[in-house]
Protein backbone atom coordinates (compact mmCIF):
# COMPACT_ATOMS: atom_id res chain seq x y z
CA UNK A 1 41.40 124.44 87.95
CA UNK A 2 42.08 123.28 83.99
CA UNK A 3 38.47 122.33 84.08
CA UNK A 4 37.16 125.22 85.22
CA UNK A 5 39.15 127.43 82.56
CA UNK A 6 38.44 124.92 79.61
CA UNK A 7 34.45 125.13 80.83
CA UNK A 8 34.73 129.04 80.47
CA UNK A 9 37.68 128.88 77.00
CA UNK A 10 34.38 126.75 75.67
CA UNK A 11 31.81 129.41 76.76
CA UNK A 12 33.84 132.38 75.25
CA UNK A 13 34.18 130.22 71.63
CA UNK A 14 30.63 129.37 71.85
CA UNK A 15 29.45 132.90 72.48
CA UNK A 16 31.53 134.60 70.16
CA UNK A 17 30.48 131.95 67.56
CA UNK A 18 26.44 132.42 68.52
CA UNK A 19 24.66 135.37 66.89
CA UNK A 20 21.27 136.13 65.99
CA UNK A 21 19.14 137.24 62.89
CA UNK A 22 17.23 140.27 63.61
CA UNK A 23 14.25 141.12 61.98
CA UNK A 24 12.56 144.50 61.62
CA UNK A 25 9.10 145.07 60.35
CA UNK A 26 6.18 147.89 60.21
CA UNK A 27 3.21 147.13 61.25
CA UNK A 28 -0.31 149.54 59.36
CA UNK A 29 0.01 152.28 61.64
CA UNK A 30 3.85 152.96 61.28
CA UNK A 31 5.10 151.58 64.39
CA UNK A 32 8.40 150.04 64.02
CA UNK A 33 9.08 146.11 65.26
CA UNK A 34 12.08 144.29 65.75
CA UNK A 35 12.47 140.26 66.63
CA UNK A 36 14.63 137.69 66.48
CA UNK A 37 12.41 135.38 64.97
CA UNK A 38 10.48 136.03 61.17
CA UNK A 39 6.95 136.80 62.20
CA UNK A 40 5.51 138.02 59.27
CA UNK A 41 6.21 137.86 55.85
CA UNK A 42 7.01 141.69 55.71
CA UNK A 43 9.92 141.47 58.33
CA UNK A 44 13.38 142.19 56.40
CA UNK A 45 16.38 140.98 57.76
CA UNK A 46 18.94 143.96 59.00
CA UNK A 47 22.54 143.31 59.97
CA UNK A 48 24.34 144.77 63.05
CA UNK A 49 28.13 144.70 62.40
CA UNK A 50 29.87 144.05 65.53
CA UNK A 51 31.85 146.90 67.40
CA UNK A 52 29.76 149.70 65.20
CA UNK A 53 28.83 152.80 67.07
CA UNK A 54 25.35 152.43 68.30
CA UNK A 55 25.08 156.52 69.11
CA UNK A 56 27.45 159.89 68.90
CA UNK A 57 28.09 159.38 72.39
CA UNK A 58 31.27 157.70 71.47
CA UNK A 59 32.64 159.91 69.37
CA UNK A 60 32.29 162.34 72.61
CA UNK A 61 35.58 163.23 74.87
CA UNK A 62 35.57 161.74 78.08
CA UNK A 63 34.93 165.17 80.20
CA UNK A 64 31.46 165.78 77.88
CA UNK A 65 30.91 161.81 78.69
CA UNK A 66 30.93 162.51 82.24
CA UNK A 67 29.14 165.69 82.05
CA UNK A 68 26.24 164.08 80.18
CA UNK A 69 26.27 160.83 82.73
CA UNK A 70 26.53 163.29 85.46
CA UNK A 71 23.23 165.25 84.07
CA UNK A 72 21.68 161.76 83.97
CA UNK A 73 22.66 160.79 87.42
CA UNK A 74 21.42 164.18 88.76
CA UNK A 75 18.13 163.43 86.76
CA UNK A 76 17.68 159.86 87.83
CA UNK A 77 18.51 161.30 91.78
CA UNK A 78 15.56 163.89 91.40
CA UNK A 79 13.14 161.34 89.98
CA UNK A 80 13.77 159.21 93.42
CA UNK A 81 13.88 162.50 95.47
CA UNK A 82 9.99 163.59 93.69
CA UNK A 83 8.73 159.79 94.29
CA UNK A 84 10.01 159.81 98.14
CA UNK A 85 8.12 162.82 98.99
CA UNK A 86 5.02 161.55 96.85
CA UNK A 87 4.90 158.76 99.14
CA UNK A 88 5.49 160.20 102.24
CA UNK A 89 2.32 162.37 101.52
CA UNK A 90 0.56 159.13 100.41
CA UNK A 91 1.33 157.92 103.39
CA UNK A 92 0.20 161.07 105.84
CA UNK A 93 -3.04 161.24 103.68
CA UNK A 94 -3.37 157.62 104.51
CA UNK A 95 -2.54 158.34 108.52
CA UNK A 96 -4.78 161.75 108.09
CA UNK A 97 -7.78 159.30 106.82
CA UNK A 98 -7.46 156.77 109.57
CA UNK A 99 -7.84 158.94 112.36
CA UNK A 100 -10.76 160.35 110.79
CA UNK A 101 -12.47 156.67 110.49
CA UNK A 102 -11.50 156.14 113.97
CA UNK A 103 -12.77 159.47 115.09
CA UNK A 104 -15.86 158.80 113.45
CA UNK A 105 -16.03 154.98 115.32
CA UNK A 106 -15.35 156.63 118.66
CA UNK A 107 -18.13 158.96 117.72
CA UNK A 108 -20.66 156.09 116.68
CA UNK A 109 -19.79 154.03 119.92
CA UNK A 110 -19.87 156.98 122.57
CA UNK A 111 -23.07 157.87 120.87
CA UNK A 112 -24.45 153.85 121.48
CA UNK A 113 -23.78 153.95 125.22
CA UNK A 114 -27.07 153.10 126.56
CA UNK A 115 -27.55 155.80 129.38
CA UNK A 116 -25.80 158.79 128.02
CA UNK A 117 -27.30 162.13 127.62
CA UNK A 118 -25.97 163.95 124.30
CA UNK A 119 -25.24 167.00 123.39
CA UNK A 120 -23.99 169.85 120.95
CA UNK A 121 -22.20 172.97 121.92
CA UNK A 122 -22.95 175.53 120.37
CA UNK A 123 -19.64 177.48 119.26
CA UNK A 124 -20.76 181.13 119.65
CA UNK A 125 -22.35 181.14 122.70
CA UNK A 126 -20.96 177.75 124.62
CA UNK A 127 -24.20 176.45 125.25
CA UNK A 128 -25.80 173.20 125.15
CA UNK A 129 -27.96 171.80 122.79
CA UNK A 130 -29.36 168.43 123.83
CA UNK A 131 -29.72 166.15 120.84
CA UNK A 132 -33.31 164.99 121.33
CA UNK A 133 -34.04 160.99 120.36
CA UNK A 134 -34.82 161.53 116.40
CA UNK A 135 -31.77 163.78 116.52
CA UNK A 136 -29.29 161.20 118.51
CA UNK A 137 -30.72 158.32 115.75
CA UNK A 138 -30.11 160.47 112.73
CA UNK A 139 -26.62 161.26 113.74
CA UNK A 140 -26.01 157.59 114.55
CA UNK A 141 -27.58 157.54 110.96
CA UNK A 142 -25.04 160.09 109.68
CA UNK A 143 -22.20 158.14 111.17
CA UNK A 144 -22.86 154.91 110.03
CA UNK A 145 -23.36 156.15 107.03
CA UNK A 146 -20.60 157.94 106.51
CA UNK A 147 -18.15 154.86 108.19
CA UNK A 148 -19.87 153.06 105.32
CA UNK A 149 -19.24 155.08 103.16
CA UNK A 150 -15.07 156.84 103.27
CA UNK A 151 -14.03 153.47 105.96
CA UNK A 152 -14.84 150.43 104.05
């Protein structure tokens, strides 16, 4: 147990004692750089004093810090609530398009069968419209094309 709390005494001196130089630079189109290592011979050296306020959101009372974490939070939940539904309609688009390729499949195949007789009905008066043999090839045509095509 001594060990263990010397081990972790040594890791608080050593990380208090550690710090790091930070460098900021501009690059020739303004934009702003900062490293802990020199890279160029531009780069100035800036000092952070320890325990500085980093925004005005310190200097805020507690109720405004919870109102403005509570904004974020609310923010943050609508973000996940807009990508949930994005997916989800992904994801029926995706369903929606795979029972279209395998419509079209069932389509190519029933239209394969060897001794079937095809036909189109026609929607206004019910009737049938046999497919004659260049019709049946150019809608095997059609469909293999468009399997090709949107099911690849």
């Amino acid at each position: 147990m001594k060990r263990v709390g010397l081990v972790l005494l040594g890791m608080i001196i050593l990380s208090s004692a550690a710090y790091a130089e930070i460098y900021k630079w501009v690059d020739a189109n303004g934009k702003v750089y900062y490293s802990d290592k020199q890279s160029n011979n531009s780069a100035k050296k800036i000092s952070i004093k320890e325990g500085s306020p980093t925004n005005a959101s310190e200097s805020l009372s507690a109720e405004e810090r919870l109102a403005k974490q509570k904004k974020y939070l609310d923010y943050r939940q609508s973000e996940r609530e807009e990508k949930k539904k994005l997916k989800e309609t992904r994801e029926q688009e995706k369903a929606k398009h795979n029972r279209y390729c395998i419509a079209l499949q069932d389509e190519l195949n029933s239209l394969t069968q060897e001794y079937a007789i095809w036909y189109d009905l026609d929607e206004d008066t019910g009737e049938r419209h046999y497919l004659t043999d260049d019709e049946l090839e150019q809608r095997i045509e059609d469909l293999r094309n468009d399997i090709q095509s949107d099911c690849s």
